[in-house]
PDB file of N, CA and C in Angstrom:
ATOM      1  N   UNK A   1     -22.975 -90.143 -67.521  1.00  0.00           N
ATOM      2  CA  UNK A   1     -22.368 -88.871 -67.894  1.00  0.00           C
ATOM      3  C   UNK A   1     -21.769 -88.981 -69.287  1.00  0.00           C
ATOM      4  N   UNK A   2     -21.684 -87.870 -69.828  1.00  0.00           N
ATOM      5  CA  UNK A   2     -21.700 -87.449 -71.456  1.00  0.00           C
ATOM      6  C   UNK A   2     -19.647 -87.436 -71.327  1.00  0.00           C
ATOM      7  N   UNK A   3     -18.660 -87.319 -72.124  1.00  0.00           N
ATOM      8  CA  UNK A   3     -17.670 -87.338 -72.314  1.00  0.00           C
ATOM      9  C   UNK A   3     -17.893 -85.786 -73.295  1.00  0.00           C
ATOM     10  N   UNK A   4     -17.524 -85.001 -72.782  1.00  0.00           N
ATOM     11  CA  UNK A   4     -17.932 -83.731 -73.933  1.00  0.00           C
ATOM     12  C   UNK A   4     -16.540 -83.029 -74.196  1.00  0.00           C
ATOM     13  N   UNK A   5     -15.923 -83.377 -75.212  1.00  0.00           N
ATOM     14  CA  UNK A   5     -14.659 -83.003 -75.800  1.00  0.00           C
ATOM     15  C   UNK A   5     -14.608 -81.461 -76.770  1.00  0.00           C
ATOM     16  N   UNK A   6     -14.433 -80.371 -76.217  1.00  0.00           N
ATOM     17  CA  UNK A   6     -14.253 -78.779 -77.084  1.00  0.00           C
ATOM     18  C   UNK A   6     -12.938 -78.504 -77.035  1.00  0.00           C
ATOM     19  N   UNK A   7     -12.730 -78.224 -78.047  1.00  0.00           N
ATOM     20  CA  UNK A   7     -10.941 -77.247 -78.491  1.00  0.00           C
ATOM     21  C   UNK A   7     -11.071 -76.112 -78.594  1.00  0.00           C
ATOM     22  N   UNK A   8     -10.262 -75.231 -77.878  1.00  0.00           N
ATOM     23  CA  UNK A   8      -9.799 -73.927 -77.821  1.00  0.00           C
ATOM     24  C   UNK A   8      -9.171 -73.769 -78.669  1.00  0.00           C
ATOM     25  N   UNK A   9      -9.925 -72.735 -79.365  1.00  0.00           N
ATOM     26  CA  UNK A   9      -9.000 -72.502 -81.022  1.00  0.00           C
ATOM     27  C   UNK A   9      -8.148 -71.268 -80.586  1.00  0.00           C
ATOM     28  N   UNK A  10      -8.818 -70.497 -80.046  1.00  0.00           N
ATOM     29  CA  UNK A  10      -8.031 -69.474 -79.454  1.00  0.00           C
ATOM     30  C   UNK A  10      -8.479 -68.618 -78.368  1.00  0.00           C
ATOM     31  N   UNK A  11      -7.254 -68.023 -77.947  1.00  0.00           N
ATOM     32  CA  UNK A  11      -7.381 -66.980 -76.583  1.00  0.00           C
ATOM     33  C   UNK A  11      -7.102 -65.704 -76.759  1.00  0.00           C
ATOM     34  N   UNK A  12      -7.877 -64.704 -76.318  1.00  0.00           N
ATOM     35  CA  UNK A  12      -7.720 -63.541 -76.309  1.00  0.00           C
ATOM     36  C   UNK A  12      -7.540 -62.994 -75.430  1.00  0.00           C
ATOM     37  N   UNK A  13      -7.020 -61.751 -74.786  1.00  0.00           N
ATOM     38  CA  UNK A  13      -7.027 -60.915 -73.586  1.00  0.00           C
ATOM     39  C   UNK A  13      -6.952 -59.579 -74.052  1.00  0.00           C
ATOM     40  N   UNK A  14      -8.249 -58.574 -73.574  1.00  0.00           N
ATOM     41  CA  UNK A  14      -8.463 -57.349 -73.744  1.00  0.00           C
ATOM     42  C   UNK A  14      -8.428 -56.778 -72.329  1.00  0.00           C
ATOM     43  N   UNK A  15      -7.886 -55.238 -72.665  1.00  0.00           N
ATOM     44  CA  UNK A  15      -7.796 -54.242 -71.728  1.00  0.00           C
ATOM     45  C   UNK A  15      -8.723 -53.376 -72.264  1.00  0.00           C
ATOM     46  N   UNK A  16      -9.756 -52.450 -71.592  1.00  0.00           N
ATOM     47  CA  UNK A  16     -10.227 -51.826 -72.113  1.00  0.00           C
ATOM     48  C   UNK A  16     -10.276 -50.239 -70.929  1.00  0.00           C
ATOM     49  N   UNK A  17      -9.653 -49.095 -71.032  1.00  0.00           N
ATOM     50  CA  UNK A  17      -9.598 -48.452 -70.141  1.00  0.00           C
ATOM     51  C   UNK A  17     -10.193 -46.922 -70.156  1.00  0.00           C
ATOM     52  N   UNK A  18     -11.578 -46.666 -71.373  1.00  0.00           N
ATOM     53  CA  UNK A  18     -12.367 -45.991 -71.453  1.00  0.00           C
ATOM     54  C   UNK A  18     -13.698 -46.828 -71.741  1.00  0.00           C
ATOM     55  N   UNK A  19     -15.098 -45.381 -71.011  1.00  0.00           N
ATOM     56  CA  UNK A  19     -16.180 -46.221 -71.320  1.00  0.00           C
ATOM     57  C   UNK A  19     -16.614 -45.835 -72.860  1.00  0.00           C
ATOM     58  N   UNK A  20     -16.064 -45.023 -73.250  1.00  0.00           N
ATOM     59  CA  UNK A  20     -16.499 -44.903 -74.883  1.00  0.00           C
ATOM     60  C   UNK A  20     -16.605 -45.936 -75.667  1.00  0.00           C
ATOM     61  N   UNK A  21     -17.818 -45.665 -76.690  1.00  0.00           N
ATOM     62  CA  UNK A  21     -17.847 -46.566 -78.213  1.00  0.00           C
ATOM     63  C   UNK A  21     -18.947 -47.369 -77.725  1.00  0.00           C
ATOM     64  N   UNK A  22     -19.603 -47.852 -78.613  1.00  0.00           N
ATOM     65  CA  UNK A  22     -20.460 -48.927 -78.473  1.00  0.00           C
ATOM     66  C   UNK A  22     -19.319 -50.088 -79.601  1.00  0.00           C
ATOM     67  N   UNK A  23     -19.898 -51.598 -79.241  1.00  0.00           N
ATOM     68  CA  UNK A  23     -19.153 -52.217 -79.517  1.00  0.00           C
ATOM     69  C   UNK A  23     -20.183 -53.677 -80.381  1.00  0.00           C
ATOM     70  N   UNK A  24     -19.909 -54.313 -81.677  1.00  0.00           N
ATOM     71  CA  UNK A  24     -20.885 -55.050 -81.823  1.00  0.00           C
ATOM     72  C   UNK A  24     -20.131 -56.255 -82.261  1.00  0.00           C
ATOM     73  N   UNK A  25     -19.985 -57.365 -82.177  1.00  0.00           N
ATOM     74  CA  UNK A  25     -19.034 -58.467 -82.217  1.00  0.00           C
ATOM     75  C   UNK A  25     -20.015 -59.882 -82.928  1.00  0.00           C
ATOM     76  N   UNK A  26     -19.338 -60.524 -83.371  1.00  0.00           N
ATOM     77  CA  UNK A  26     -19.733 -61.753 -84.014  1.00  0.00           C
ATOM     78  C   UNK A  26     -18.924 -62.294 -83.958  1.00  0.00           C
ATOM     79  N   UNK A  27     -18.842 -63.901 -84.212  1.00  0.00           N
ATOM     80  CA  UNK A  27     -17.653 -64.835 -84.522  1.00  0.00           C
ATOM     81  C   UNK A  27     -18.188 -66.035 -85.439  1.00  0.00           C
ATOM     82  N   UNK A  28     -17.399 -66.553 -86.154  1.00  0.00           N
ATOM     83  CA  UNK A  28     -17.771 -68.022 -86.505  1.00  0.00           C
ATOM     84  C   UNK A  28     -17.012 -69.088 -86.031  1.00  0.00           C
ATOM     85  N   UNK A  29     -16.935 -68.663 -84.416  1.00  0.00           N
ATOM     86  CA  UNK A  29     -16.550 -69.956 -84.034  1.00  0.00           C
ATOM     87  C   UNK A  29     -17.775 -69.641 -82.609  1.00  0.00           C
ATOM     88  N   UNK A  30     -18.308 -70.668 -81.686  1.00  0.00           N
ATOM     89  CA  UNK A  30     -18.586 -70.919 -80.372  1.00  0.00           C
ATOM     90  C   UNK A  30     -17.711 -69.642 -79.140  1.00  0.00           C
ATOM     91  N   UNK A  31     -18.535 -68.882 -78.447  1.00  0.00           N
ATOM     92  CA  UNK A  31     -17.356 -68.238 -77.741  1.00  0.00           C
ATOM     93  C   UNK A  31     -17.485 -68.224 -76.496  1.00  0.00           C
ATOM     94  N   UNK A  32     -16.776 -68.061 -75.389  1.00  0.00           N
ATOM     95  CA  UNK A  32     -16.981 -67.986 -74.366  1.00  0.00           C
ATOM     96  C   UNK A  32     -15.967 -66.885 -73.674  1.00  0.00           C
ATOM     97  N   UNK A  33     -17.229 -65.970 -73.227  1.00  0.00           N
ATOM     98  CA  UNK A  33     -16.278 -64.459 -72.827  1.00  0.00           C
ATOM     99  C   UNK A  33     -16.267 -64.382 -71.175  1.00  0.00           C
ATOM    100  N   UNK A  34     -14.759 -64.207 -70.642  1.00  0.00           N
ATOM    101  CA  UNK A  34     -14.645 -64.439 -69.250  1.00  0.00           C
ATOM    102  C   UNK A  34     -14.833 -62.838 -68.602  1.00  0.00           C
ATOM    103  N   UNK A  35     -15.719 -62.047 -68.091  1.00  0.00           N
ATOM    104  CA  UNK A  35     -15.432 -60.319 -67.990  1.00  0.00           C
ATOM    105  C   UNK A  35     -15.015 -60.748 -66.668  1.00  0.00           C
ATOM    106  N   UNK A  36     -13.454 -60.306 -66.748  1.00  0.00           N
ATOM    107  CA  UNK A  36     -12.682 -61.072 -65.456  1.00  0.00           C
ATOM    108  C   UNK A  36     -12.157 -59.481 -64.775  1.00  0.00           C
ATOM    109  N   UNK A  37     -12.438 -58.666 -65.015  1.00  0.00           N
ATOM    110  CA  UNK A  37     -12.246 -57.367 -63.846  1.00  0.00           C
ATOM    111  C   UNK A  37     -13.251 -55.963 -64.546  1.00  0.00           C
ATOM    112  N   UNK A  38     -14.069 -55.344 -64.284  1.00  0.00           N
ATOM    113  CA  UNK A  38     -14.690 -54.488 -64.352  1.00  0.00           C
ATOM    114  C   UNK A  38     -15.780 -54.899 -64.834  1.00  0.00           C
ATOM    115  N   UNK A  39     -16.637 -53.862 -65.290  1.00  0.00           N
ATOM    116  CA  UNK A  39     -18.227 -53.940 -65.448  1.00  0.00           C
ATOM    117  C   UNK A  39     -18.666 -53.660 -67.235  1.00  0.00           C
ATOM    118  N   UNK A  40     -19.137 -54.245 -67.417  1.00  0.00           N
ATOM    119  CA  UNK A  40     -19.876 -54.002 -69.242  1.00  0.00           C
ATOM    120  C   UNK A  40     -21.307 -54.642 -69.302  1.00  0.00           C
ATOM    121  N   UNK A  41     -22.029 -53.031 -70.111  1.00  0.00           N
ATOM    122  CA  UNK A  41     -22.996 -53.743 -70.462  1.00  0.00           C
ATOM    123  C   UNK A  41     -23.605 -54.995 -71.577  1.00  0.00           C
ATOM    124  N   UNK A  42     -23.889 -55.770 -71.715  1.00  0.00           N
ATOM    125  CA  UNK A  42     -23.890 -56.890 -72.405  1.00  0.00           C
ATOM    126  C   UNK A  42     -25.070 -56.653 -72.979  1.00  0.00           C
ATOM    127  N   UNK A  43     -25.899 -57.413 -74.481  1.00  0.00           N
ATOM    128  CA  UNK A  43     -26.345 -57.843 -75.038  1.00  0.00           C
ATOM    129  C   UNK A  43     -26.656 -58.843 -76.209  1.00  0.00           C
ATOM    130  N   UNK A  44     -27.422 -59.712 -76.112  1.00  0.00           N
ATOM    131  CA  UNK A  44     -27.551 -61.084 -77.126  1.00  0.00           C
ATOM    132  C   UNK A  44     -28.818 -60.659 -77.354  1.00  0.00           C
ATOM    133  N   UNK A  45     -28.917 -60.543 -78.560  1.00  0.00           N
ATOM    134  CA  UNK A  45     -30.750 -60.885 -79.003  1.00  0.00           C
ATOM    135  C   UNK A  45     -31.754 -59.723 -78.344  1.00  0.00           C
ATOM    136  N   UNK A  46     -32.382 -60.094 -77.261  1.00  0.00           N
ATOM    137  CA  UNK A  46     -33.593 -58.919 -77.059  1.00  0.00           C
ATOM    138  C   UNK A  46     -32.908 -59.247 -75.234  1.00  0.00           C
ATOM    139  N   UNK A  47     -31.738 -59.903 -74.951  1.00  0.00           N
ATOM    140  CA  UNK A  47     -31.291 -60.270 -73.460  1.00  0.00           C
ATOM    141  C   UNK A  47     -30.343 -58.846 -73.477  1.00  0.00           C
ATOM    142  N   UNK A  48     -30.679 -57.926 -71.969  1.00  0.00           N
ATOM    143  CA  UNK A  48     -29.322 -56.848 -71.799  1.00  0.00           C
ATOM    144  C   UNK A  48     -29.466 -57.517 -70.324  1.00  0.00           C
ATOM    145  N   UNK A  49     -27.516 -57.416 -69.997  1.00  0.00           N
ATOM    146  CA  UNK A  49     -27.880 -57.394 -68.500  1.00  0.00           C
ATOM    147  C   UNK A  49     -26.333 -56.747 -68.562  1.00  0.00           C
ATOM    148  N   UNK A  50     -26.273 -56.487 -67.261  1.00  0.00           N
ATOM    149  CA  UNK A  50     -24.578 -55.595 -66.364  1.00  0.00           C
ATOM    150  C   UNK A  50     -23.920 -56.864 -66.211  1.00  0.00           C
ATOM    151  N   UNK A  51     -22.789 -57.205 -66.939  1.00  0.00           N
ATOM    152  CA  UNK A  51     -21.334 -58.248 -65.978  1.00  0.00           C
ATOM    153  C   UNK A  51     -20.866 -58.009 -65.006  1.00  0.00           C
ATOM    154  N   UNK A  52     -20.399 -58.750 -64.273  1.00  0.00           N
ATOM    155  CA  UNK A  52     -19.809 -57.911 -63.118  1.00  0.00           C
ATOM    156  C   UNK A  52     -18.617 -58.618 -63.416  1.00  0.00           C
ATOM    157  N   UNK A  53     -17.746 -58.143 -62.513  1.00  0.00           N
ATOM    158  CA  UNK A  53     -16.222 -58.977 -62.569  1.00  0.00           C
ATOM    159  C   UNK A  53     -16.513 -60.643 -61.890  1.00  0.00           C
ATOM    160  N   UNK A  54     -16.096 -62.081 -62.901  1.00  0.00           N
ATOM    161  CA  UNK A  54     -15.815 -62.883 -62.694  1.00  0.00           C
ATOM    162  C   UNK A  54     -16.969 -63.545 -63.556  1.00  0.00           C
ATOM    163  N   UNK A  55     -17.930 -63.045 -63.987  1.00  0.00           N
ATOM    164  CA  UNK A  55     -18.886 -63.498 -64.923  1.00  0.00           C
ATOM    165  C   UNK A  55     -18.522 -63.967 -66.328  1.00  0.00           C
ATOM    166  N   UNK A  56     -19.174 -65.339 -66.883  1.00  0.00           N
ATOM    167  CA  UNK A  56     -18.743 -66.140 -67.785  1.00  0.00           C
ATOM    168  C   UNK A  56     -20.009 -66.214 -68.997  1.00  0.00           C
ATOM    169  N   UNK A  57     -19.793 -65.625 -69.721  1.00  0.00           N
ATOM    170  CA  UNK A  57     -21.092 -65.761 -70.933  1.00  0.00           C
ATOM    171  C   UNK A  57     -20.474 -66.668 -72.186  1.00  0.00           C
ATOM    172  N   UNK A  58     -21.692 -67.410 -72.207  1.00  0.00           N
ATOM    173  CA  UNK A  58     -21.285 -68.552 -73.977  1.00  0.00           C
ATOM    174  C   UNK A  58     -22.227 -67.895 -74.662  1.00  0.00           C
ATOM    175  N   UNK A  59     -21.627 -67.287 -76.024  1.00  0.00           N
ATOM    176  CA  UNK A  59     -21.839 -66.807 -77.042  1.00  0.00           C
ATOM    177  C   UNK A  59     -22.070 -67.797 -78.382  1.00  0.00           C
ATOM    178  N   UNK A  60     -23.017 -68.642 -78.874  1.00  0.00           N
ATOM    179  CA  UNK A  60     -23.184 -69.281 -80.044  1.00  0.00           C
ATOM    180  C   UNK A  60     -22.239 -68.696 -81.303  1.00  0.00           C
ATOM    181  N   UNK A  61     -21.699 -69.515 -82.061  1.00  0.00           N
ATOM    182  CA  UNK A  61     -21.699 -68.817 -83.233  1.00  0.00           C
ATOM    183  C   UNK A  61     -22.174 -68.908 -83.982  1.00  0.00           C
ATOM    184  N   UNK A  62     -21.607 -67.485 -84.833  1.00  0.00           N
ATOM    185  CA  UNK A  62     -22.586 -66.536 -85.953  1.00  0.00           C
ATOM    186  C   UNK A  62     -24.036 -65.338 -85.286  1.00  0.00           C
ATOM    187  N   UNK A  63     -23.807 -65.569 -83.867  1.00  0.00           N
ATOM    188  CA  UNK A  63     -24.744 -64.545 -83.424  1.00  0.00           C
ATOM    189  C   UNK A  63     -23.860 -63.111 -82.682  1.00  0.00           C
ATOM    190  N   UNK A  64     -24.826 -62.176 -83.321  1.00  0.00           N
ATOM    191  CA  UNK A  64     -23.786 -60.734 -83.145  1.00  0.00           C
ATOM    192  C   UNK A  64     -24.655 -60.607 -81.370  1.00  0.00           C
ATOM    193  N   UNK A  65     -23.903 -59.602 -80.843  1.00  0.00           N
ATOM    194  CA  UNK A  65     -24.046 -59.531 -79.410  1.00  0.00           C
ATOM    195  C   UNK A  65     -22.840 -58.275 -79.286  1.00  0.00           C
ATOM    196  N   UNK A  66     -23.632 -56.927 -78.752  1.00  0.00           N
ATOM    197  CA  UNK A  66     -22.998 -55.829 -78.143  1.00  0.00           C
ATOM    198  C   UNK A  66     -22.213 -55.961 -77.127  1.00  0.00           C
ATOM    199  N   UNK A  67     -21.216 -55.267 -76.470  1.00  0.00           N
ATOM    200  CA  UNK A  67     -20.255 -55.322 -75.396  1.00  0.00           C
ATOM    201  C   UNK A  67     -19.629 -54.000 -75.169  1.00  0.00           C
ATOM    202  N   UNK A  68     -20.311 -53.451 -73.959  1.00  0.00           N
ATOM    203  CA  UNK A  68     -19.914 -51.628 -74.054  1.00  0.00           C
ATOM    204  C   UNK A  68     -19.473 -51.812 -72.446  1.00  0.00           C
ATOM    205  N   UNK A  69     -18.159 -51.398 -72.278  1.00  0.00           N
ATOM    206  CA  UNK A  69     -17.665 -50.824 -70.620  1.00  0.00           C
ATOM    207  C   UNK A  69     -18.132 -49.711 -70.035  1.00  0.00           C
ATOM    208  N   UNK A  70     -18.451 -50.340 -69.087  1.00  0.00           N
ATOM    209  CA  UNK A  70     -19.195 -49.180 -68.502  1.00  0.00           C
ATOM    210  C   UNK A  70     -18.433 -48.925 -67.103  1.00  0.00           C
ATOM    211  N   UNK A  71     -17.003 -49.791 -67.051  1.00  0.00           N
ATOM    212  CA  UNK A  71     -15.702 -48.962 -65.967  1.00  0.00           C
ATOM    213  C   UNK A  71     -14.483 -49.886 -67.212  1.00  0.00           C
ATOM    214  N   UNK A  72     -13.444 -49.314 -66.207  1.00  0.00           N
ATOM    215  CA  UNK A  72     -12.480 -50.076 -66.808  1.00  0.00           C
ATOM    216  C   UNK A  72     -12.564 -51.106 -66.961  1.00  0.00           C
ATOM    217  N   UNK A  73     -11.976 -51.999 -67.737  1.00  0.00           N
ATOM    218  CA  UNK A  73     -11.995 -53.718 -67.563  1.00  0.00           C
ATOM    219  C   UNK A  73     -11.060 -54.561 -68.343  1.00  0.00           C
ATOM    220  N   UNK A  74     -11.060 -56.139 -68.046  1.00  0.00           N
ATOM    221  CA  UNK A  74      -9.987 -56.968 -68.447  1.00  0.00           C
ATOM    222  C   UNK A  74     -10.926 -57.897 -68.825  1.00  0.00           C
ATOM    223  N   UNK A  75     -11.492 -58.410 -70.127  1.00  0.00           N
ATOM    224  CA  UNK A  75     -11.643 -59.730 -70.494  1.00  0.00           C
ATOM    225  C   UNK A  75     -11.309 -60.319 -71.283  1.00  0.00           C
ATOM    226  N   UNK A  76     -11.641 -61.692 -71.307  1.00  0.00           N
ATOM    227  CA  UNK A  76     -11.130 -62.719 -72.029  1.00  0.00           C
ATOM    228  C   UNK A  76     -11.798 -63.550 -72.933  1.00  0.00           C
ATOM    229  N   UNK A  77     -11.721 -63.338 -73.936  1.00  0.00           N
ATOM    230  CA  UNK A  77     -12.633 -64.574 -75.609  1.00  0.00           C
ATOM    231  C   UNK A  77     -11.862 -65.623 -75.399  1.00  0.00           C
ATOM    232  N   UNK A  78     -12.729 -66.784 -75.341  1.00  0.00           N
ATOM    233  CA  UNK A  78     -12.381 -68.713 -75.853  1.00  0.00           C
ATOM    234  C   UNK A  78     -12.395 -68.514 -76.996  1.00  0.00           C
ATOM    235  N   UNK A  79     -12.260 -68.533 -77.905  1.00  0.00           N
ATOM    236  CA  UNK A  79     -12.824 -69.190 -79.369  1.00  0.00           C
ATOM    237  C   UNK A  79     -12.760 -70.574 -79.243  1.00  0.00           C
ATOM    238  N   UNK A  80     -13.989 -71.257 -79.115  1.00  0.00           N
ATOM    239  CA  UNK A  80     -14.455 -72.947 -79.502  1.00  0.00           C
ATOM    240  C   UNK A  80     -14.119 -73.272 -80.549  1.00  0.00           C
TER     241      UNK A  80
END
């Protein structure tokens, strides 16, 4: 087994409590988005799929990727 050491540069917590706006995001750091209560539609690249609550997506960085609610919701950005 590998010893695999990542730092949390930072934490975020969003509320989001309309489905309006489309939304288009990038980072230059590694990300990892927790959609920890409600539903959004997601996209990376030519990938769409529905989150559901408790779903965990790693986001590379420097790659842009949409994020539109499609109910209320609570998630959470790692920054790597």
């Amino acid at each position: 087994s590998e010893n695999l050491e990542v730092e949390i540069k930072g934490v975020d917590m969003y509320v989001t409590l309309t489905t309006k706006g489309d939304y288009k995001y990038s980072s230059d750091n590694d990300v990892l988005l927790w959609n920890s209560i409600g539903h959004s539609e997601f996209k990376l690249g030519e990938e769409e799929r529905l989150l559901e609550p408790g779903d965990l997506v790693y986001i590379p960085a420097g790659l842009e990727y949409e994020y539109k609610p499609t109910t209320a919701r609570t998630y959470i950005v790692f920054a790597l």
